[in-house]
Protein backbone atom coordinates (compact mmCIF):
# COMPACT_ATOMS: atom_id res chain seq x y z
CA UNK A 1 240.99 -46.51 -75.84
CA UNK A 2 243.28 -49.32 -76.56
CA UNK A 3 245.38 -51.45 -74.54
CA UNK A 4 247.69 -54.23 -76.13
CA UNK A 5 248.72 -57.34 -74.37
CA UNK A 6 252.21 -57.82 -73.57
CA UNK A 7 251.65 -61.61 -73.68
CA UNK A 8 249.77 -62.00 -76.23
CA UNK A 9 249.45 -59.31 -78.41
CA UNK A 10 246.00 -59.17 -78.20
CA UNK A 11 244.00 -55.75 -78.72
CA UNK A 12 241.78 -54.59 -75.53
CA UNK A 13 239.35 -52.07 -77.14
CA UNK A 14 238.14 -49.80 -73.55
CA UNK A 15 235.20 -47.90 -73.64
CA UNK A 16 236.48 -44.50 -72.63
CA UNK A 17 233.95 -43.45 -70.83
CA UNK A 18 234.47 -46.11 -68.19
CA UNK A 19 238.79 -45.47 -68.48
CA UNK A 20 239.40 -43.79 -65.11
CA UNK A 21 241.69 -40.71 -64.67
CA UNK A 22 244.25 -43.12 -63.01
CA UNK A 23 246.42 -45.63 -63.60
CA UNK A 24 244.57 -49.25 -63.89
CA UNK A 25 244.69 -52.60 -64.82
CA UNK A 26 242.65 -55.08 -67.36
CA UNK A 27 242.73 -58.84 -67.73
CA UNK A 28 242.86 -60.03 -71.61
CA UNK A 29 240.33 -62.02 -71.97
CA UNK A 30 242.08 -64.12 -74.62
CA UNK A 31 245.04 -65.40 -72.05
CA UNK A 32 244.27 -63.83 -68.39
CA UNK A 33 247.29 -61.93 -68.81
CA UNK A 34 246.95 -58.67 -66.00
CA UNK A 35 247.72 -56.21 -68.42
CA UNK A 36 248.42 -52.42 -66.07
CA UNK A 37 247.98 -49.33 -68.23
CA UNK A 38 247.88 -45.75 -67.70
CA UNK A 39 245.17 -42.81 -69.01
CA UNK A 40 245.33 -41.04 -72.09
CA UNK A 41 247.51 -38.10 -72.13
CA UNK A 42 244.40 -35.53 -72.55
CA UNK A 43 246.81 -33.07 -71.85
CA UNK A 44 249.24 -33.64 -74.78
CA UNK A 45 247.46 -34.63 -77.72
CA UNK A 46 250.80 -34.67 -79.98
CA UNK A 47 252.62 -37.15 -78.31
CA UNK A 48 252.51 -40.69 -79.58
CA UNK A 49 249.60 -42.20 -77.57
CA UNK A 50 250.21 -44.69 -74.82
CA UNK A 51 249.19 -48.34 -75.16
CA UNK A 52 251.24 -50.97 -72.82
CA UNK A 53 252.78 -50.76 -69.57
CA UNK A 54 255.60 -48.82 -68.59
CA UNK A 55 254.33 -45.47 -71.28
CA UNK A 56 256.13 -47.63 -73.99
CA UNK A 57 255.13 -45.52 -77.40
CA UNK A 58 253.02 -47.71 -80.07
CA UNK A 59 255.49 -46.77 -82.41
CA UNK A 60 258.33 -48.54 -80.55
CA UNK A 61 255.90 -51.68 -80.33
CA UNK A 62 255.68 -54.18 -83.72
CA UNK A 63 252.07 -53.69 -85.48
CA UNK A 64 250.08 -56.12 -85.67
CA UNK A 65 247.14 -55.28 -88.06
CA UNK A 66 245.46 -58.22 -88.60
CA UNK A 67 245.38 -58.86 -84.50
CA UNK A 68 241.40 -58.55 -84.09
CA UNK A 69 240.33 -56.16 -80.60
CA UNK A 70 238.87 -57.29 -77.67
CA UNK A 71 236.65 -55.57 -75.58
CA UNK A 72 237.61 -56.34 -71.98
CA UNK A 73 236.28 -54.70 -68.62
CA UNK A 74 238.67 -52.88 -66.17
CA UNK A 75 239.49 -54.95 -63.52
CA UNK A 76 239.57 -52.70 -60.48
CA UNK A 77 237.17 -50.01 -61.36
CA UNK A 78 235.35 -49.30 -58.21
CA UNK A 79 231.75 -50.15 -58.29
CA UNK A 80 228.78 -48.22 -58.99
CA UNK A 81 227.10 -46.96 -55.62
CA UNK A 82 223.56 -48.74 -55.22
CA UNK A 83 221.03 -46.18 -55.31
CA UNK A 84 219.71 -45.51 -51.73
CA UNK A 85 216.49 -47.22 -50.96
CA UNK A 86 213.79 -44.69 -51.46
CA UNK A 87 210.61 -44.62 -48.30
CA UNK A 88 207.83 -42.90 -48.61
CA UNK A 89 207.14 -40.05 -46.65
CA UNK A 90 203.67 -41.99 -45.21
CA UNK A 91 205.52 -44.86 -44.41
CA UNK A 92 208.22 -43.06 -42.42
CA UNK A 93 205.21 -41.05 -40.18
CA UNK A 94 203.26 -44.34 -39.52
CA UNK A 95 206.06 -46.11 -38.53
CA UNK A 96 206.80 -42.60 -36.59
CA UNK A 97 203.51 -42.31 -34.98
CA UNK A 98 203.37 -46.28 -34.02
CA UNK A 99 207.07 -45.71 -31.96
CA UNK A 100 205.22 -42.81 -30.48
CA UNK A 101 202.00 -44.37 -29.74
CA UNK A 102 204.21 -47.12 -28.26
CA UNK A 103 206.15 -44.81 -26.15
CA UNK A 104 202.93 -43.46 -24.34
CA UNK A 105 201.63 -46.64 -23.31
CA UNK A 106 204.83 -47.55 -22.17
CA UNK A 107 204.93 -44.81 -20.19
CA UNK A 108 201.67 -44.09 -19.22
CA UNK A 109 200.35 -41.91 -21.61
CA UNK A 110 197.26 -41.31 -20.22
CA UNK A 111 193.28 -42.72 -20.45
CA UNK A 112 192.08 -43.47 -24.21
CA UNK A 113 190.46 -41.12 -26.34
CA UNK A 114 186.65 -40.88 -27.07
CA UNK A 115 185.14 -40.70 -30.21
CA UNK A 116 185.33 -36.89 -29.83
CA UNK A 117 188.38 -36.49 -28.61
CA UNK A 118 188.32 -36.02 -25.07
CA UNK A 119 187.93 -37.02 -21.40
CA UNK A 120 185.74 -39.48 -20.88
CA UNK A 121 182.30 -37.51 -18.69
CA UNK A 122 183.50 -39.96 -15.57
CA UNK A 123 186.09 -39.44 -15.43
CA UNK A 124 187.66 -37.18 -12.82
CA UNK A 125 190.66 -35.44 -12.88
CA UNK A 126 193.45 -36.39 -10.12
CA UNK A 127 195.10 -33.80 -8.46
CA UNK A 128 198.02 -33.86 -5.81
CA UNK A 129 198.18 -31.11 -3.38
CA UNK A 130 201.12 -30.72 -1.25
CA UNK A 131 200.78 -28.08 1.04
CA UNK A 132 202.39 -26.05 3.89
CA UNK A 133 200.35 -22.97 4.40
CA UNK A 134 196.84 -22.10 4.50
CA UNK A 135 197.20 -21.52 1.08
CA UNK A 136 198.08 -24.70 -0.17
CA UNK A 137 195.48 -26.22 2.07
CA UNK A 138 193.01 -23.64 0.42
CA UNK A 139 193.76 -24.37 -3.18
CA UNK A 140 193.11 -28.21 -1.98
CA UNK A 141 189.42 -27.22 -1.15
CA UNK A 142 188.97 -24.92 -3.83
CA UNK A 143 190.25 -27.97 -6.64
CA UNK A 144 187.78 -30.39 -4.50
CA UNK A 145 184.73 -27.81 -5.30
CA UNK A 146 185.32 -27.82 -8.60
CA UNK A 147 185.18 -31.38 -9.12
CA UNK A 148 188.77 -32.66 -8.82
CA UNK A 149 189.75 -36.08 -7.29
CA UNK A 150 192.31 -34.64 -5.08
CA UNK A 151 194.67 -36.19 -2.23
CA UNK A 152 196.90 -34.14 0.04
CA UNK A 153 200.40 -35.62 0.69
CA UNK A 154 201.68 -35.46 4.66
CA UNK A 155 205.23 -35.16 3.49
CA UNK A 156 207.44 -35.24 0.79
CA UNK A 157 208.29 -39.16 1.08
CA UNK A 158 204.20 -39.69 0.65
CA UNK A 159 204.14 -36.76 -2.16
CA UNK A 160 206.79 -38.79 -4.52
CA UNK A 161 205.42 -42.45 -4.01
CA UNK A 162 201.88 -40.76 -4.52
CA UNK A 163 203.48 -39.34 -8.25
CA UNK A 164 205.20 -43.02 -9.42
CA UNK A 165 202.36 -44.98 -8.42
CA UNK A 166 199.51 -43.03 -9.40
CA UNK A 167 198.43 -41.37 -13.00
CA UNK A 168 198.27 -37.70 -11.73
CA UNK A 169 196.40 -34.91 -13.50
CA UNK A 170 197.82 -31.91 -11.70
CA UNK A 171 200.09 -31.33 -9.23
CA UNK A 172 200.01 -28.33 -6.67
CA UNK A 173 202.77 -27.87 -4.89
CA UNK A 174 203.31 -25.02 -2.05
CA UNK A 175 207.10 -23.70 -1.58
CA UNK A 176 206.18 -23.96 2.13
CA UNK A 177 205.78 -27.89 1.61
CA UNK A 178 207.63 -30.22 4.33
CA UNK A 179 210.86 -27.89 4.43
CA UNK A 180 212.43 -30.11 7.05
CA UNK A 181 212.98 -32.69 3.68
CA UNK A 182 213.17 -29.31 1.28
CA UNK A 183 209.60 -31.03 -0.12
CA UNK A 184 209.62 -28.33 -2.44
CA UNK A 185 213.08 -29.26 -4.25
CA UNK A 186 212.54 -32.81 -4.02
CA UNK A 187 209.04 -32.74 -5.66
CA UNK A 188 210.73 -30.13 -8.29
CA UNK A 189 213.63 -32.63 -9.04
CA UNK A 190 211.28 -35.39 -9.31
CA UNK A 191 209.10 -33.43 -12.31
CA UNK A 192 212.31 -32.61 -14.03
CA UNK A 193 212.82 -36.19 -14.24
CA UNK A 194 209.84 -37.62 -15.09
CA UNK A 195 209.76 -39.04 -18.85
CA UNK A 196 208.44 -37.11 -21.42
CA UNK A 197 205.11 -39.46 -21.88
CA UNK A 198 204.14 -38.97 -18.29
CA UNK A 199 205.48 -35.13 -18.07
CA UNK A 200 202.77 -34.25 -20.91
CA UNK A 201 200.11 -35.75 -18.84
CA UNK A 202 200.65 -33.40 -16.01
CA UNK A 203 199.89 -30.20 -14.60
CA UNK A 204 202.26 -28.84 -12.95
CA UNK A 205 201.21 -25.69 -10.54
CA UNK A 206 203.14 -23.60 -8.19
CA UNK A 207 201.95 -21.48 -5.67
CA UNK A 208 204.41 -18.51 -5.30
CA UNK A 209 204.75 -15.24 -3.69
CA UNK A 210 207.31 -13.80 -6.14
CA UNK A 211 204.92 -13.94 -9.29
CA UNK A 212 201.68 -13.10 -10.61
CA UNK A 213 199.14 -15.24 -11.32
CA UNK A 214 199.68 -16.67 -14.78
CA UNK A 215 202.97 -15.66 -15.61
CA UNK A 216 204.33 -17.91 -18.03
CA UNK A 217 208.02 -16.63 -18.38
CA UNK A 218 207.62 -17.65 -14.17
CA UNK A 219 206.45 -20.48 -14.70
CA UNK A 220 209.35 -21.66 -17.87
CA UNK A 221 212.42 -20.81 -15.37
CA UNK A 222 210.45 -23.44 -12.73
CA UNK A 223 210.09 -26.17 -14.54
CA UNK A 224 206.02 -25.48 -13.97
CA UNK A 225 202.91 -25.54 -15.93
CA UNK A 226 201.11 -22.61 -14.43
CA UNK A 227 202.42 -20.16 -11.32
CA UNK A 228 199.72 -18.97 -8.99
CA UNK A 229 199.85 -15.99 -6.53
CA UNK A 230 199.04 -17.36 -2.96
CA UNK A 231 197.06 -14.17 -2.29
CA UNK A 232 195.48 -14.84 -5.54
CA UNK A 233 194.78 -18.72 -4.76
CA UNK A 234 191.13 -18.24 -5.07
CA UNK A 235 191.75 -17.46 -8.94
CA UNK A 236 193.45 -21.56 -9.15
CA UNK A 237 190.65 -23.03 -10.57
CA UNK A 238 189.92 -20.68 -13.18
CA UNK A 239 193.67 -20.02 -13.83
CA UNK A 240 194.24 -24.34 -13.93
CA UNK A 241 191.12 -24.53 -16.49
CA UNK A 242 192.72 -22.24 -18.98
CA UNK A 243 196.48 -23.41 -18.54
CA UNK A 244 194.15 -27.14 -19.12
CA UNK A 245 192.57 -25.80 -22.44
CA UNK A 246 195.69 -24.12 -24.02
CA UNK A 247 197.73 -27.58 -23.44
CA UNK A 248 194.97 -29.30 -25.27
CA UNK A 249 194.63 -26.77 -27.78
CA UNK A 250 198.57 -27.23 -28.27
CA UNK A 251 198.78 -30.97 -28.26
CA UNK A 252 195.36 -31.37 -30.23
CA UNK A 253 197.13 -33.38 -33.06
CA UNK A 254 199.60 -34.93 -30.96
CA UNK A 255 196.96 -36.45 -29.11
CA UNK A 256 194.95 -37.68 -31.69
CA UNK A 257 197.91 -39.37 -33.46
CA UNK A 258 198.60 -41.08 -30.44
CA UNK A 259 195.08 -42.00 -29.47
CA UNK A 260 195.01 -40.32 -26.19
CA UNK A 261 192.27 -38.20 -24.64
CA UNK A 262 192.69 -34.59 -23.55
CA UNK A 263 194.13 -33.69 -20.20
């Protein structure tokens, strides 16, 4: 395309692949002249083509043959878009699993891992009991036998300082539990709120009359890890080592990104 100077007469030669489909404007390079011009009529290929401001015909302009043409650049064509930097996927997940990794320390993510991937052999896990019945008090001696480090709370006040200032492994908490302070919705509302780091790390198990042992769809509407029958209480550590190895089994990879040991 070309574009004559009004000033100077000069000839803008435009490479028409960079014309835009609306009206612009050029400087002449020859006397800085702002020289505004308007696309070529694509649409009318018989009319006398366009070349100044104002649609003023070449015909009606005085030639100039000899006047040599000047390639010029169009002045307020928008600019290119940079290309987006490109990152690579490995670089996203490291920096990915380092925020992570970050995150569980942070938050108490739990002892490190061993070079096989799980709990270290001294390691004992904690467990919380809070109970109100027999059968909390019998699920506290049953988790003893089987090797747990476990602490009963007296009330709910002792049950929540016991959970912020200690790394719990599982917590067992009887619906019976200090009712004069609803224990059993406070220590509920104080799982629910418990950061995600720290929420992994724990087992959460309610006794319950209303459920069977194991139910998990139970266990999903409360907020809990496992739901034990109190007439089935004797079946807690058997039921609380399976729930154990199916959360391991499900954060295997998890885990070992992170560096942690199984629960």
């Amino acid at each position: 395309m070309i574009v004559t100077c009004p000033n100077c007469t000069t000839k803008l030669q435009l490479d028409g692949a960079k014309v835009p489909a609306r009206p612009f404007s050029v400087r002449c390079p020859k006397c800085q002249q702002i020289v505004n011009a308007q696309p070529p009529a694509s649409a009318a290929p018989q009319r006398d083509a366009v070349t100044a401001v104002g649609g003023v015909p070449a015909s009606a302009r005085p030639r100039q043959d000899a006047a040599p043409t000047v390639a010029a650049p169009i002045v307020n064509e928008p600019p290119a878009p940079a290309a987006p930097e490109q990152e690579s996927s490995e670089e996203v997940l490291r920096m990915l699993a380092a925020l992570l990794r970050r995150e569980a320390t942070d938050e108490g993510g739990g002892p490190r891992v061993t070079a096989s991937g799980g709990r270290r052999s001294w390691e004992r896990r904690r467990a919380l009991v809070c109970a109100g019945s027999s059968f909390g008090g019998d699920a506290a001696r049953l988790l003893s036998q089987s090797g747990y480090d476990v602490s009963v709370a007296a009330d709910a006040a002792q049950a929540v300082e016991r959970m912020r200032e200690d790394q719990l492994d599982v917590l067992v908490l009887d619906p019976e539990f200090d009712p004069r302070a609803q224990g059993a919705m406070m220590l509920g509302r104080e799982v629910s709120s418990m950061r995600n780091a720290e929420r992994r790390r724990l087992v959460f198990v309610l006794l319950t009359n209303t459920a069977r042992t194991g139910d998990a769809h139970a266990a999903f509407l409360a907020g809990a890890n496992l739901v034990v029958q109190m007439k089935e209480v004797g079946d807690l550590p058997r039921a609380l080592e399976k729930n154990i190895r199916d959360l391991n089994e499900l954060y295997r990879d998890f885990n070992r990104a992170l560096g942690l040991a199984e629960l």
